[in-house]
PDB file of N, CA and C in Angstrom:
ATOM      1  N   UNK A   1     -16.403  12.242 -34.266  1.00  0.00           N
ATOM      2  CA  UNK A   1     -15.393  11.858 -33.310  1.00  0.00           C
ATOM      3  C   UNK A   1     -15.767  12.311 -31.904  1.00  0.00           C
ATOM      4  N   UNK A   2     -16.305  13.334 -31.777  1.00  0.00           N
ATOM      5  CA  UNK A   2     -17.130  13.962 -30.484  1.00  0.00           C
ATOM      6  C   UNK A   2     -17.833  13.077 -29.856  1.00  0.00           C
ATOM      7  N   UNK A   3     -18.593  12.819 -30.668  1.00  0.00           N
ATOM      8  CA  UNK A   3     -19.981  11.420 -30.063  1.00  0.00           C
ATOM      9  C   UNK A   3     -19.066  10.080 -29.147  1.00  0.00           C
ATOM     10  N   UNK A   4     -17.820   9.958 -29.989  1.00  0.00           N
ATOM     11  CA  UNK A   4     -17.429   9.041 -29.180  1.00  0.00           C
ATOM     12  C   UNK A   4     -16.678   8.763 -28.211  1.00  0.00           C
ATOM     13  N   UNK A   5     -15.845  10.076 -27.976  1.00  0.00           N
ATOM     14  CA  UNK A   5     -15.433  11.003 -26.853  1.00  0.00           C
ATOM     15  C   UNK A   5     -16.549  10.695 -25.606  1.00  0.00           C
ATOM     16  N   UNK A   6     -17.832  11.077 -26.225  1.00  0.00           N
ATOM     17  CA  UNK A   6     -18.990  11.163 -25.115  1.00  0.00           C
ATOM     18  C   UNK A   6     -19.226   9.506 -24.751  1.00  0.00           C
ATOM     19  N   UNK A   7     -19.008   8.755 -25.648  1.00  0.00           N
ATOM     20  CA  UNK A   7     -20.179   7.530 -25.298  1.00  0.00           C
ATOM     21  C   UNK A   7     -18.675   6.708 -24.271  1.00  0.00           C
ATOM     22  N   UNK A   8     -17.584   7.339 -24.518  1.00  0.00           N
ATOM     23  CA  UNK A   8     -16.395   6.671 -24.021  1.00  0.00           C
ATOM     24  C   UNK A   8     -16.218   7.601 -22.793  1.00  0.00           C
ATOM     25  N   UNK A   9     -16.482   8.844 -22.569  1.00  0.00           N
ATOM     26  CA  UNK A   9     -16.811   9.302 -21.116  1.00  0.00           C
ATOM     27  C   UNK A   9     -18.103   8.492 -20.068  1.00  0.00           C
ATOM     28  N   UNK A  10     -19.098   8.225 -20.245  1.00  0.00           N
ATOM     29  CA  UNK A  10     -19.697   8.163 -20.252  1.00  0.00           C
ATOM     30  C   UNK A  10     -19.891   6.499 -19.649  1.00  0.00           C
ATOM     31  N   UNK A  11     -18.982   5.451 -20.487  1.00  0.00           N
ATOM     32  CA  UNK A  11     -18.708   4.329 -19.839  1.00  0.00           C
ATOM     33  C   UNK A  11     -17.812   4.395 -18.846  1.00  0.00           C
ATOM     34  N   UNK A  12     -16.701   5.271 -18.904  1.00  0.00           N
ATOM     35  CA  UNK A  12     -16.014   5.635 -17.928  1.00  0.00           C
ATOM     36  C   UNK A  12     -16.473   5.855 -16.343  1.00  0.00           C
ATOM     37  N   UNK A  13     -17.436   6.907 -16.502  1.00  0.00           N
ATOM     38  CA  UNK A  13     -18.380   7.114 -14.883  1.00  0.00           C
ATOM     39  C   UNK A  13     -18.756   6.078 -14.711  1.00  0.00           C
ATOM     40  N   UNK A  14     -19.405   5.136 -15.709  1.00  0.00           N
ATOM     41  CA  UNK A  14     -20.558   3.924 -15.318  1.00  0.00           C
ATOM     42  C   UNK A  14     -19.325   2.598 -14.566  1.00  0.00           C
ATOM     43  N   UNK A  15     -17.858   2.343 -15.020  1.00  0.00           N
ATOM     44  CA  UNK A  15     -17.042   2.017 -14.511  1.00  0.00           C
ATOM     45  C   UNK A  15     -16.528   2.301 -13.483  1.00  0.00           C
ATOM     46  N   UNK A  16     -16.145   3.445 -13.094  1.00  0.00           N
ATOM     47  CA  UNK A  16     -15.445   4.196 -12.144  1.00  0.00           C
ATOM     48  C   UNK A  16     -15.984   3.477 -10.281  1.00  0.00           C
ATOM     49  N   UNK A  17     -16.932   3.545 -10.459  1.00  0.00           N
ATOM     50  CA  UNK A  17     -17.347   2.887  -8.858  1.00  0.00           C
ATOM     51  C   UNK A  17     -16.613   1.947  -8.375  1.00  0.00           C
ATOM     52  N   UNK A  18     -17.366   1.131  -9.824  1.00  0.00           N
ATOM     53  CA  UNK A  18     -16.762  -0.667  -9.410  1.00  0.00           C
ATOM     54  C   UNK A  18     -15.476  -0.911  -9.524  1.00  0.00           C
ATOM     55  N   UNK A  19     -14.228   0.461  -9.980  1.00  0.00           N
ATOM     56  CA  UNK A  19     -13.146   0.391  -9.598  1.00  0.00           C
ATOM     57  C   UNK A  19     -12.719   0.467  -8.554  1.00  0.00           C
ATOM     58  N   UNK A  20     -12.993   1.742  -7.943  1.00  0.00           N
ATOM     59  CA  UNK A  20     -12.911   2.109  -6.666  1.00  0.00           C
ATOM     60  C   UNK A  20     -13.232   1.060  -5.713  1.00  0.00           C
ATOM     61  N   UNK A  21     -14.341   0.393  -6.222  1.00  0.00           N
ATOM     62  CA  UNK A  21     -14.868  -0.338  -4.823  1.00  0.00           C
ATOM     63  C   UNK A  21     -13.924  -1.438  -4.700  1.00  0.00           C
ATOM     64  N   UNK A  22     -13.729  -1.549  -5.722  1.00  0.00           N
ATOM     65  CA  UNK A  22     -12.810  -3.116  -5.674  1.00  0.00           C
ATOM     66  C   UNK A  22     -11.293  -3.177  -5.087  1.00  0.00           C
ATOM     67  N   UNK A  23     -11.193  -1.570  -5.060  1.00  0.00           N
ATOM     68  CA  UNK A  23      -9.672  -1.056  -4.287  1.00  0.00           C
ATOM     69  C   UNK A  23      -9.609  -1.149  -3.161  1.00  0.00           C
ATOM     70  N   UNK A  24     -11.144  -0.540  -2.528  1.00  0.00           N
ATOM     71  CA  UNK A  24     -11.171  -0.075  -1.183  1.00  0.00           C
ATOM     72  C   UNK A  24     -11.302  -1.500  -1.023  1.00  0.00           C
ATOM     73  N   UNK A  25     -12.284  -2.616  -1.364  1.00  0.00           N
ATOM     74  CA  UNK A  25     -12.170  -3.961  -0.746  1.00  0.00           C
ATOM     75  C   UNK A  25     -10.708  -4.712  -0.287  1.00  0.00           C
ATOM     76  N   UNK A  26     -10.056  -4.158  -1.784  1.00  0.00           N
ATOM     77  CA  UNK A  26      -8.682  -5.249  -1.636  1.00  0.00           C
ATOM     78  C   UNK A  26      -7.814  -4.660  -0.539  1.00  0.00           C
ATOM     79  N   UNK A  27      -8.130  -3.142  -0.174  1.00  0.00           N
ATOM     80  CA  UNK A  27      -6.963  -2.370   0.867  1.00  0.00           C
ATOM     81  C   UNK A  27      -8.028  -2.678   2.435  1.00  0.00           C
ATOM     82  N   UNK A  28      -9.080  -2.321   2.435  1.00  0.00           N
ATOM     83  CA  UNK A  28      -9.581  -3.265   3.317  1.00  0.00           C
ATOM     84  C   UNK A  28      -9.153  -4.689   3.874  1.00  0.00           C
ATOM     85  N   UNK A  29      -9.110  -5.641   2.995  1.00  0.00           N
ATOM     86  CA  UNK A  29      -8.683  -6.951   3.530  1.00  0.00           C
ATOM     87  C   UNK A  29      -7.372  -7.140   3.726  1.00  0.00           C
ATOM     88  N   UNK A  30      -6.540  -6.381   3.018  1.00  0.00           N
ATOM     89  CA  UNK A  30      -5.036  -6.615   3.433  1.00  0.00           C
ATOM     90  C   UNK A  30      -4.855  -5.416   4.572  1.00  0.00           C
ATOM     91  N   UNK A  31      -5.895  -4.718   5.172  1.00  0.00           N
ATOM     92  CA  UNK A  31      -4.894  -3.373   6.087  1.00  0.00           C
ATOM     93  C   UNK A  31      -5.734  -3.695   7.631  1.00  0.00           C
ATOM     94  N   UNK A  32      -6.638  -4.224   7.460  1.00  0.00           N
ATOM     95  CA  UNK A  32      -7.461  -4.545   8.737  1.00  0.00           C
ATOM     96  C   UNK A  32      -6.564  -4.503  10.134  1.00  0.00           C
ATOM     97  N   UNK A  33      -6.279  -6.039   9.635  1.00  0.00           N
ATOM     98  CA  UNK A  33      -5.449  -6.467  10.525  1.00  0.00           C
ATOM     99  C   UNK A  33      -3.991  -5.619  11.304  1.00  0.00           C
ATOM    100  N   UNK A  34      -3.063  -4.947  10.484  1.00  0.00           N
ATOM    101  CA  UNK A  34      -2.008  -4.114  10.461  1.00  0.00           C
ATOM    102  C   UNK A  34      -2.492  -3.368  11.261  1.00  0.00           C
ATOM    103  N   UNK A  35      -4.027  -2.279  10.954  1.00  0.00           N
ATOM    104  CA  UNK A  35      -4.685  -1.302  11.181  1.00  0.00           C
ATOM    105  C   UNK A  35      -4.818  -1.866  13.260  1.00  0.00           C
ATOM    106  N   UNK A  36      -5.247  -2.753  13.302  1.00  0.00           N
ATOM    107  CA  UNK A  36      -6.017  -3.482  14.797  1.00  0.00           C
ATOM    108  C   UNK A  36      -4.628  -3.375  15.478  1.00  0.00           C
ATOM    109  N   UNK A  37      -3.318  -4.096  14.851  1.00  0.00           N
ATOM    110  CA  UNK A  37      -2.329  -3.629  15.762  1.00  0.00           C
ATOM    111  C   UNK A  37      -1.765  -2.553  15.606  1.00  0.00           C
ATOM    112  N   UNK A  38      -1.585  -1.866  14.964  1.00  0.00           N
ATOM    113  CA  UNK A  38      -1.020  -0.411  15.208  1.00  0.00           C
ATOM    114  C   UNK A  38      -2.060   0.353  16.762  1.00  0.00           C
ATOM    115  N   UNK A  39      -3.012   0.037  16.470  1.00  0.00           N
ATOM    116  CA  UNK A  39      -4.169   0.691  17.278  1.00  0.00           C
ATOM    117  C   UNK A  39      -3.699   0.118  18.926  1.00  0.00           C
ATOM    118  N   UNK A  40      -3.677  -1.198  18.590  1.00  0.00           N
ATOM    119  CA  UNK A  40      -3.134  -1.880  20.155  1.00  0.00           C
ATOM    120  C   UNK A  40      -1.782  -1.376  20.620  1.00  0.00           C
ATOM    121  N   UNK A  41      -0.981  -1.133  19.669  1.00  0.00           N
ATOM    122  CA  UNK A  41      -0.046  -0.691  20.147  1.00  0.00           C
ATOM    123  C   UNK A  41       0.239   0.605  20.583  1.00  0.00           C
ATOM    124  N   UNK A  42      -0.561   1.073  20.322  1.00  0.00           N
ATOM    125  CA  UNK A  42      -0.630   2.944  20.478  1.00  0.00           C
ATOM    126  C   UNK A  42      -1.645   3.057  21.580  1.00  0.00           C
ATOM    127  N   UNK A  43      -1.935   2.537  22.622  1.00  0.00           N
ATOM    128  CA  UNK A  43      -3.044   2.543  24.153  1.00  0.00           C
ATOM    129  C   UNK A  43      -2.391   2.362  25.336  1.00  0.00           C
ATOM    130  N   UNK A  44      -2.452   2.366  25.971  1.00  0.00           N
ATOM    131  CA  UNK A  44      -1.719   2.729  27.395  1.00  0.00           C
ATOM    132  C   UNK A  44      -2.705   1.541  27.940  1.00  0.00           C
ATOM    133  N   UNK A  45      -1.751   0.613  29.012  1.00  0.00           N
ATOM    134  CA  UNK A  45      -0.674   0.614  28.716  1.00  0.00           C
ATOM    135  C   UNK A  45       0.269  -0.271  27.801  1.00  0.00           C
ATOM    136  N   UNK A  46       0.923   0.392  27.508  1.00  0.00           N
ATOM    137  CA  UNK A  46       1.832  -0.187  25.994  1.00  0.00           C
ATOM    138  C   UNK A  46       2.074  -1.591  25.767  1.00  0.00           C
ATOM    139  N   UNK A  47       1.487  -2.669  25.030  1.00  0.00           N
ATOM    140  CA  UNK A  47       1.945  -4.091  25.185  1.00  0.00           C
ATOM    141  C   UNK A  47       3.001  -4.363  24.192  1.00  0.00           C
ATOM    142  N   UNK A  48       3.710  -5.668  24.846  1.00  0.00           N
ATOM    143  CA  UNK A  48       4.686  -6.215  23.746  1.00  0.00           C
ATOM    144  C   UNK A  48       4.074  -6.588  22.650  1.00  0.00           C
ATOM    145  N   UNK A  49       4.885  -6.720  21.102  1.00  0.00           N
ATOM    146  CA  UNK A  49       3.947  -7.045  20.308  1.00  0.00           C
ATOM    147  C   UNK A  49       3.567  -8.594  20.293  1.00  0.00           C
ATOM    148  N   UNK A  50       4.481  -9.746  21.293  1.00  0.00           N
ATOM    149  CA  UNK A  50       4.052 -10.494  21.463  1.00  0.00           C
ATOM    150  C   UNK A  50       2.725 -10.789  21.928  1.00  0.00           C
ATOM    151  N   UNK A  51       2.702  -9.914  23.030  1.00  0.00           N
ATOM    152  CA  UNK A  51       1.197 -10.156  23.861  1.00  0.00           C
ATOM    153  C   UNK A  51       0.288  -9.296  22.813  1.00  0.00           C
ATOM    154  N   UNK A  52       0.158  -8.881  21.878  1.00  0.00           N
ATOM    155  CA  UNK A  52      -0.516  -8.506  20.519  1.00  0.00           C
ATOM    156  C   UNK A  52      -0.919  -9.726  19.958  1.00  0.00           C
ATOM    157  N   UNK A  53      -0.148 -10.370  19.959  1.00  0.00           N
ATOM    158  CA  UNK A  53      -0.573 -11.201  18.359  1.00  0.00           C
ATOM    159  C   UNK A  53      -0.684 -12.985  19.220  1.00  0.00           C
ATOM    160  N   UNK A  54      -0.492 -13.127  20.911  1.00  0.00           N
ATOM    161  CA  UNK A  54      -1.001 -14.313  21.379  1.00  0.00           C
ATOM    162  C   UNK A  54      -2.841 -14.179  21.453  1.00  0.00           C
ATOM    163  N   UNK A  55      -2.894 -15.411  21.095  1.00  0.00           N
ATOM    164  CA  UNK A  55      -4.575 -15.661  21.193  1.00  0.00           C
ATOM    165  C   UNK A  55      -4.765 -15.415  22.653  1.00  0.00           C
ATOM    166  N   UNK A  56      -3.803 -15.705  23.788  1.00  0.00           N
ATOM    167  CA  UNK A  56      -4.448 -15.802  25.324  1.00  0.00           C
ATOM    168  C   UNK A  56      -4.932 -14.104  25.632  1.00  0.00           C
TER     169      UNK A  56
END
């Protein structure tokens, strides 16, 4: 029962990345954007969030 404790740890690490990575991708693509205006909005001097989010 030990052995398989190990061979089931063991897939675990070999998994573990491509979890993570796939988190940080998905919080990446949904926080970018949020992230860019919070940032604009927090600089001197202070814009409306309209003039944030116009293309001009």
């Amino acid at each position: 029962m030990a052995k398989l404790d190990g061979v089931g740890a063991k897939k675990m690490l070999k998994e573990w990345p491509t979890w993570l990575l796939k988190k940080a991708k998905t919080c990446t693509h949904y926080g970018f954007i949020p992230l860019i205006i919070l940032i604009g909005m927090n600089t001197e001097p202070k814009p409306q969030i309209s003039q944030l989010l116009s293309p001009v």
